[in-house]
C-alpha atoms as a PDB file:
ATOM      1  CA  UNK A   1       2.986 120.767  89.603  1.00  0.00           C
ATOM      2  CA  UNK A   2       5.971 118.567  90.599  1.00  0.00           C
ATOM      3  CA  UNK A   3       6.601 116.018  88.014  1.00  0.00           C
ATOM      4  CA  UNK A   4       8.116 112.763  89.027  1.00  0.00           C
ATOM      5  CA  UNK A   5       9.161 111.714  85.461  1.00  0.00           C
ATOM      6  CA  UNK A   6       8.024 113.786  82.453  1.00  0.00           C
ATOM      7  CA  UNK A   7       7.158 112.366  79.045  1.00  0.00           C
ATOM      8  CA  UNK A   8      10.624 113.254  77.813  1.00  0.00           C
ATOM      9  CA  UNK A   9      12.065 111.102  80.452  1.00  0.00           C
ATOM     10  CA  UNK A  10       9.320 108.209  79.848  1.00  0.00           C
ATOM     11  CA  UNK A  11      10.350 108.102  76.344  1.00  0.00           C
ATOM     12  CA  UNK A  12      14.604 108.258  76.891  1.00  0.00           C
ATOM     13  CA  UNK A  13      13.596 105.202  79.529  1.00  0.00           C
ATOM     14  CA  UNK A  14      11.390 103.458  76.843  1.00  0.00           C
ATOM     15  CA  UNK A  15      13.541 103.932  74.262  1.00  0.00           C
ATOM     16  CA  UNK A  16      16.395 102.241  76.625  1.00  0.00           C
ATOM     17  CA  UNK A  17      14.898  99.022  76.569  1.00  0.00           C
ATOM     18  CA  UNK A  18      12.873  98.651  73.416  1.00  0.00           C
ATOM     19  CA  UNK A  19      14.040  97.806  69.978  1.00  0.00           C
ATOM     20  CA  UNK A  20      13.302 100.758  67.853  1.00  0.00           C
ATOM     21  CA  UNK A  21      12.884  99.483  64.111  1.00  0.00           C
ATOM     22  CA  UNK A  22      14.217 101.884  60.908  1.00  0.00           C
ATOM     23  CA  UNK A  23      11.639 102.648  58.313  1.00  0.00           C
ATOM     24  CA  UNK A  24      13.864 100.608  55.718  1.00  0.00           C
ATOM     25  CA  UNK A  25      13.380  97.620  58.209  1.00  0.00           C
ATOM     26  CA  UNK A  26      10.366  97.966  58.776  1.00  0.00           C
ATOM     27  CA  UNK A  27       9.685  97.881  55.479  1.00  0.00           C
ATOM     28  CA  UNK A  28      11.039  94.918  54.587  1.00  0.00           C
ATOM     29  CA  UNK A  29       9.335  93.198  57.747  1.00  0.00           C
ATOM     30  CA  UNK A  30       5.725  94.450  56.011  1.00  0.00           C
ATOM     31  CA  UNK A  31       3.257  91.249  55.060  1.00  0.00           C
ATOM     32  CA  UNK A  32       5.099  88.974  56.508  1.00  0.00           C
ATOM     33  CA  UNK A  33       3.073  86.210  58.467  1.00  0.00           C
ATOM     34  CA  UNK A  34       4.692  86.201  61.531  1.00  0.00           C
ATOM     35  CA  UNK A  35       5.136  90.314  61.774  1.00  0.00           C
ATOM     36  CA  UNK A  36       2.104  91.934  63.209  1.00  0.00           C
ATOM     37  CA  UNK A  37       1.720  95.742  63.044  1.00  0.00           C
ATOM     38  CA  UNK A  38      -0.250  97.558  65.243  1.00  0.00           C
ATOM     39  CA  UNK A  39      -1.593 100.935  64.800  1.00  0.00           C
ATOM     40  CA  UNK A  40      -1.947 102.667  68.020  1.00  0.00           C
ATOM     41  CA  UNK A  41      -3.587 106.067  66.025  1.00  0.00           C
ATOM     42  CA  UNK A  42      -6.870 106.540  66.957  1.00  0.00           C
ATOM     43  CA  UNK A  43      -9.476 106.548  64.133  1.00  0.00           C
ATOM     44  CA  UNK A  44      -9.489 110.166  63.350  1.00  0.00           C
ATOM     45  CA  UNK A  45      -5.835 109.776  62.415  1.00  0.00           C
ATOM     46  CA  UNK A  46      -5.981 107.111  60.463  1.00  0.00           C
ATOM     47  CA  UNK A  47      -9.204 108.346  58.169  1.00  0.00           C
ATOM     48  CA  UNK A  48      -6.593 111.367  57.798  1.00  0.00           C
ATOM     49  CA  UNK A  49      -3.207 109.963  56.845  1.00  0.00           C
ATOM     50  CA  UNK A  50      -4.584 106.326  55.940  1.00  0.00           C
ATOM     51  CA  UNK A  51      -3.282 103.223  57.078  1.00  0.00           C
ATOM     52  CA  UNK A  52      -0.774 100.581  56.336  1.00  0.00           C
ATOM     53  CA  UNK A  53      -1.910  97.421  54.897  1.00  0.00           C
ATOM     54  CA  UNK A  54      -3.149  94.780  56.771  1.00  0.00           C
ATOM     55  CA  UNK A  55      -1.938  96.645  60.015  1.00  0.00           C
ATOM     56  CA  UNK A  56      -3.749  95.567  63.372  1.00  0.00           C
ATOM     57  CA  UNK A  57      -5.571  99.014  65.006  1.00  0.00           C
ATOM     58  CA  UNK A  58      -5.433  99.070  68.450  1.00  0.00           C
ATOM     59  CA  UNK A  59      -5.951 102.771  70.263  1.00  0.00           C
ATOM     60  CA  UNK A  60      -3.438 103.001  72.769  1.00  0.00           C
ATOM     61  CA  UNK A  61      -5.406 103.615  75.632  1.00  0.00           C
ATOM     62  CA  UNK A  62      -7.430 100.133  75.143  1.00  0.00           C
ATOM     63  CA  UNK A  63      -3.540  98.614  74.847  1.00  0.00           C
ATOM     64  CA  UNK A  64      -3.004  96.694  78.006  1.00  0.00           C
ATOM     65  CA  UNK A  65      -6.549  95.316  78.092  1.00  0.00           C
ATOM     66  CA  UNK A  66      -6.353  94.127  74.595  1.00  0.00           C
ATOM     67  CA  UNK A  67      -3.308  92.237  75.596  1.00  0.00           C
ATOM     68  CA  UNK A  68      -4.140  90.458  78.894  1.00  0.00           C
ATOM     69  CA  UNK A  69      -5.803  87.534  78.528  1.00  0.00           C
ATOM     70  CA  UNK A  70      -7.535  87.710  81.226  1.00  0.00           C
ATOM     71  CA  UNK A  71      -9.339  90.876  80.764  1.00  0.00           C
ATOM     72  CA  UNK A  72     -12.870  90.577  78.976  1.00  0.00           C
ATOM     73  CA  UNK A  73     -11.490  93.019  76.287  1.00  0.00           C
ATOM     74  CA  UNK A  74      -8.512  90.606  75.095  1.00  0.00           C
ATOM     75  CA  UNK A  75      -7.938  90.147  71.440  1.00  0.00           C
ATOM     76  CA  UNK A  76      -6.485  86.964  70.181  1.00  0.00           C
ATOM     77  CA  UNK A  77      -3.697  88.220  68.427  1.00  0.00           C
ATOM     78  CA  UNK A  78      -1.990  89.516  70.678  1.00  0.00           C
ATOM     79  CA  UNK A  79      -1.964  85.425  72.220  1.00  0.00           C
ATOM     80  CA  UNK A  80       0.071  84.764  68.892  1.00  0.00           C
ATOM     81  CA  UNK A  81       3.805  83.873  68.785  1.00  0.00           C
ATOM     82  CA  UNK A  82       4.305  86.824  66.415  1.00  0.00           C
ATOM     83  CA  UNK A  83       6.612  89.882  66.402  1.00  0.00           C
ATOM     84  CA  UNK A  84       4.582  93.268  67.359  1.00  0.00           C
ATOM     85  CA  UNK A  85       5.394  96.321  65.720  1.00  0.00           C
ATOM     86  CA  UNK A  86       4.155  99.226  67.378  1.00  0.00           C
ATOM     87  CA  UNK A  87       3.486 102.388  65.697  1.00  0.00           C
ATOM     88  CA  UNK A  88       1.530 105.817  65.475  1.00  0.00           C
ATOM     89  CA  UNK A  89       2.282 109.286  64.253  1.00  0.00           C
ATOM     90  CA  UNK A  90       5.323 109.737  65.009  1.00  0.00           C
ATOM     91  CA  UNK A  91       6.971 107.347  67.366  1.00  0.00           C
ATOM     92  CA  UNK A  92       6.167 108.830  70.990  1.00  0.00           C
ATOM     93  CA  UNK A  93       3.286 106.361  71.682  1.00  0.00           C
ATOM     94  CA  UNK A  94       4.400 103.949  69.777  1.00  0.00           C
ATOM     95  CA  UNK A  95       7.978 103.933  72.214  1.00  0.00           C
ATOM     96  CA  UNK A  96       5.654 104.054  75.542  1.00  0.00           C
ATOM     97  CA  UNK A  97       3.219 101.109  74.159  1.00  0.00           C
ATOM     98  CA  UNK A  98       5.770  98.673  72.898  1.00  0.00           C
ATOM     99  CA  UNK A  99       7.359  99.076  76.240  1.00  0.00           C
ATOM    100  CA  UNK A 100       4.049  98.465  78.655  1.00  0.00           C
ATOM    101  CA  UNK A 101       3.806  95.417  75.995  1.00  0.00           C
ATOM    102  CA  UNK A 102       7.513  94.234  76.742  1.00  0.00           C
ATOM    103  CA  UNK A 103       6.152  94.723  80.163  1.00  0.00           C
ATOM    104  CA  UNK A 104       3.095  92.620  80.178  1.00  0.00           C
ATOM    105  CA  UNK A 105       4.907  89.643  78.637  1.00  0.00           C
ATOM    106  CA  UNK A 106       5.425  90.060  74.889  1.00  0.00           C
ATOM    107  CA  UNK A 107       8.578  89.032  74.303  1.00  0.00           C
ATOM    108  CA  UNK A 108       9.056  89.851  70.393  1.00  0.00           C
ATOM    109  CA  UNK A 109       8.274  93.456  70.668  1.00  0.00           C
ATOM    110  CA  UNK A 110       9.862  96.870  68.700  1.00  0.00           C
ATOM    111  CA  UNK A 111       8.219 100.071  67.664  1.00  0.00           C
ATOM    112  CA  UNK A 112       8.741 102.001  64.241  1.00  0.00           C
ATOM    113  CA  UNK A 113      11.565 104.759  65.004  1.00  0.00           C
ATOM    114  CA  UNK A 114       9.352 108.263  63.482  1.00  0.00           C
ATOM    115  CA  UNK A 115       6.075 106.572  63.228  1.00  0.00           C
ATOM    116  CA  UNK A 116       3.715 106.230  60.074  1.00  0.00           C
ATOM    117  CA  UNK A 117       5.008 109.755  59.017  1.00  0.00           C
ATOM    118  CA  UNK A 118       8.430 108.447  58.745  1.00  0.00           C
ATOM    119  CA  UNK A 119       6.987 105.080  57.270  1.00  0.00           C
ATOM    120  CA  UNK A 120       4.929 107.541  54.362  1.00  0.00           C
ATOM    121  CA  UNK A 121       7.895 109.555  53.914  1.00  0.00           C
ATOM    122  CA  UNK A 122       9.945 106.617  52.648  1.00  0.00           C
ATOM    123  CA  UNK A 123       7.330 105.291  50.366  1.00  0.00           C
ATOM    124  CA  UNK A 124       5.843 102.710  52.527  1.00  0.00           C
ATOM    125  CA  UNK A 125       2.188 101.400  51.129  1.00  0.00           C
ATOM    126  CA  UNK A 126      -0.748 103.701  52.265  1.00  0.00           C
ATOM    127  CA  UNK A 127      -4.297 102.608  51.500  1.00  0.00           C
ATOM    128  CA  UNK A 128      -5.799 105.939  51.284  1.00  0.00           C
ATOM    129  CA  UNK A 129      -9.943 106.510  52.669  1.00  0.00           C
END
């Protein structure tokens, strides 16, 4: 098969134009009330590894039509003036999510550079199953 773009050169162009965030600032950006984290694991990872506290879970693939407010799927939240974090294992969705949502209007958008490994490697909270 001929690939147009591959997911290597998806990523280089998503990481281009989104803001990738460092564990240490994420971190500091964590319970704040106008910071919104969304987990874009899908539920099997996140009974695994657990899941950061008070983070919004949104699979990826119901993304865009949990944004759009004029799909019958769209959550509220995402209708906030808020920051977005984006994140999941290990940064590769996370990059190609926060982008579509840069896309579809957000305008306060990053993504958490390594993903909730990087974010449990530094000692970020974890509530466990």
């Amino acid at each position: 098969m001929d690939m147009k773009k591959g997911y290597k050169q998806l990523l280089a162009e998503a990481n281009a134009e989104v803001k990738t965030l460092t564990v240490e600032a994420a971190i500091k950006l964590a319970g704040k009330p106008d910071v919104v984290f969304v987990d874009l694991r899908d539920p099997r990872e996140i009974e695994r590894e657990g899941k950061m506290p008070g983070a919004f879970a949104c699979t990826r693939g119901m993304l865009e039509f949990w944004i759009d407010p004029e799909s019958p799927y769209a959550k509220p939240v995402f209708s906030e003036p808020k920051q977005f974090v984006f994140f999941c294992a290990g940064g590769w969705r996370s990059a190609l999510a926060a982008k579509t949502a840069q896309e579809m209007g957000l305008t306060d958008v990053a993504h958490l550079g390594g993903g909730f490994a990087a974010w449990k490697q530094a000692g970020g909270a974890v509530v466990e199953k």
